[in-house]
Structure formats: C-alpha cells, structure tokens
C-alpha atoms as a PDB file:
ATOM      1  CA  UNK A   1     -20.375  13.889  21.022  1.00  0.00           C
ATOM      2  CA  UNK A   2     -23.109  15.751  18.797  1.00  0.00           C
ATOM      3  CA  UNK A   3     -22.414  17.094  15.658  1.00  0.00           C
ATOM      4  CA  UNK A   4     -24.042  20.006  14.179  1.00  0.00           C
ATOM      5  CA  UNK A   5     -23.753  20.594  10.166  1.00  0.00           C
ATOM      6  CA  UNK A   6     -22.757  23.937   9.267  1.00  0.00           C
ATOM      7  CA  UNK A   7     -24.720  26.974   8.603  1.00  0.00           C
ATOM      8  CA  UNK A   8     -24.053  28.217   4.661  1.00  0.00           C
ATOM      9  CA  UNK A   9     -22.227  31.236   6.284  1.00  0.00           C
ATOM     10  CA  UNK A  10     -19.815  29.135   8.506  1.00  0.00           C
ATOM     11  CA  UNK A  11     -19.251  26.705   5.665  1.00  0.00           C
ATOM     12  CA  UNK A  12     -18.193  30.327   3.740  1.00  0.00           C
ATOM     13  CA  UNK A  13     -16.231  30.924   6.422  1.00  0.00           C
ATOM     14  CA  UNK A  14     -14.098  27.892   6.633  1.00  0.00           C
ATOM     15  CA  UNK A  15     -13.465  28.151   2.645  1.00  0.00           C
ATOM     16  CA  UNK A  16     -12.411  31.886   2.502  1.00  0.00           C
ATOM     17  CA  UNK A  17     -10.139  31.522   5.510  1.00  0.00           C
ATOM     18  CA  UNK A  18      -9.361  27.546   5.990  1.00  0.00           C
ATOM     19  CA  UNK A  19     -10.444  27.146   9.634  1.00  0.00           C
ATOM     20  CA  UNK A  20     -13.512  27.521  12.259  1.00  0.00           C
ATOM     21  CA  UNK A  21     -13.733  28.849  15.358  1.00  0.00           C
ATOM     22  CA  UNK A  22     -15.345  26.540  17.370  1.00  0.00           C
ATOM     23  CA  UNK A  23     -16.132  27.884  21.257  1.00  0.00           C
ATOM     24  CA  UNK A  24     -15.362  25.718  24.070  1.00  0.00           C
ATOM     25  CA  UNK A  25     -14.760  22.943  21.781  1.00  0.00           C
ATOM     26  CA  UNK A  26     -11.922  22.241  24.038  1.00  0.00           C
ATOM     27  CA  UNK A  27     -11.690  22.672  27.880  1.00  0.00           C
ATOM     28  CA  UNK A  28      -9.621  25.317  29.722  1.00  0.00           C
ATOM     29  CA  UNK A  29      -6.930  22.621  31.250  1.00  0.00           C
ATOM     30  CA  UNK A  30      -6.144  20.877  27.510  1.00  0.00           C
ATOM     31  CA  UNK A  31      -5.510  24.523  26.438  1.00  0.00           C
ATOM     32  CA  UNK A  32      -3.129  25.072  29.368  1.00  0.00           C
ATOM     33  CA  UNK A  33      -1.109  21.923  28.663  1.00  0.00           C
ATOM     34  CA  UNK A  34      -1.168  22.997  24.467  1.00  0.00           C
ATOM     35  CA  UNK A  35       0.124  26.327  25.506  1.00  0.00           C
ATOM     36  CA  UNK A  36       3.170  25.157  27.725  1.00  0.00           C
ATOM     37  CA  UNK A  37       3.717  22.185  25.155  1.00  0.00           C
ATOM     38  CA  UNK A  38       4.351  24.784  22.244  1.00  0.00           C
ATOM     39  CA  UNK A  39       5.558  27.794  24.487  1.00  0.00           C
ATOM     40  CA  UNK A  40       9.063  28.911  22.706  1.00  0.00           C
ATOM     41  CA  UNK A  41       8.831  26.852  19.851  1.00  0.00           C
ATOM     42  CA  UNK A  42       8.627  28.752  16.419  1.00  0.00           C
ATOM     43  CA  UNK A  43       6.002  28.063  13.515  1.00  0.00           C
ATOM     44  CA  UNK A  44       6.840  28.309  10.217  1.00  0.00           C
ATOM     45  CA  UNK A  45       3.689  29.382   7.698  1.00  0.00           C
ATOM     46  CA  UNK A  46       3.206  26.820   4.943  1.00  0.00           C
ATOM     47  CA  UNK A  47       3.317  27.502   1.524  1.00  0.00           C
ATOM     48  CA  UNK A  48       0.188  28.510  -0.027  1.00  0.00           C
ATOM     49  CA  UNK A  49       1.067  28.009  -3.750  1.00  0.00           C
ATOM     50  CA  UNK A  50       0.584  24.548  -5.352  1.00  0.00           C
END
C-alpha cells in the first residue's frame, strides 16, 4: 500500500469535520457486504462534549 501525506487543506479538512473522504479507498464488493451487514440497524451519534 502507498501512503500519501496530506495536503495542508485536507489536513484542515479532517480537523474541522473529523473525517476524510478517501475515493476508492475501498472496492465496490467490501462496500456491498458493509451495506447489507449494517442495513436496518440504527446509529446512535456520539456525544460531542467532553
């Protein structure tokens, strides 16, 4: 696997919102299985205060 480091603007972008979006970081049939594994089941945010 190859990693790239992070442009300033994407490293912004993971502090202000606490994630990346990373294209095709995962393929099309893992997504499938993720999507019917969690299909029905309800998420529950997490607390932001500490």
């Amino acid at each position: 696997m190859q990693f790239v480091q992070l442009t300033h603007a994407q490293r912004h972008a993971f502090e202000a919102d606490g994630f990346l979006i990373v294209p095709q970081a995962i393929d099309a049939a893992t997504v499938a299985s993720l999507t019917r594994a969690s299909d029905g089941r309800s998420v529950t945010p997490r607390s932001t205060s500490r």
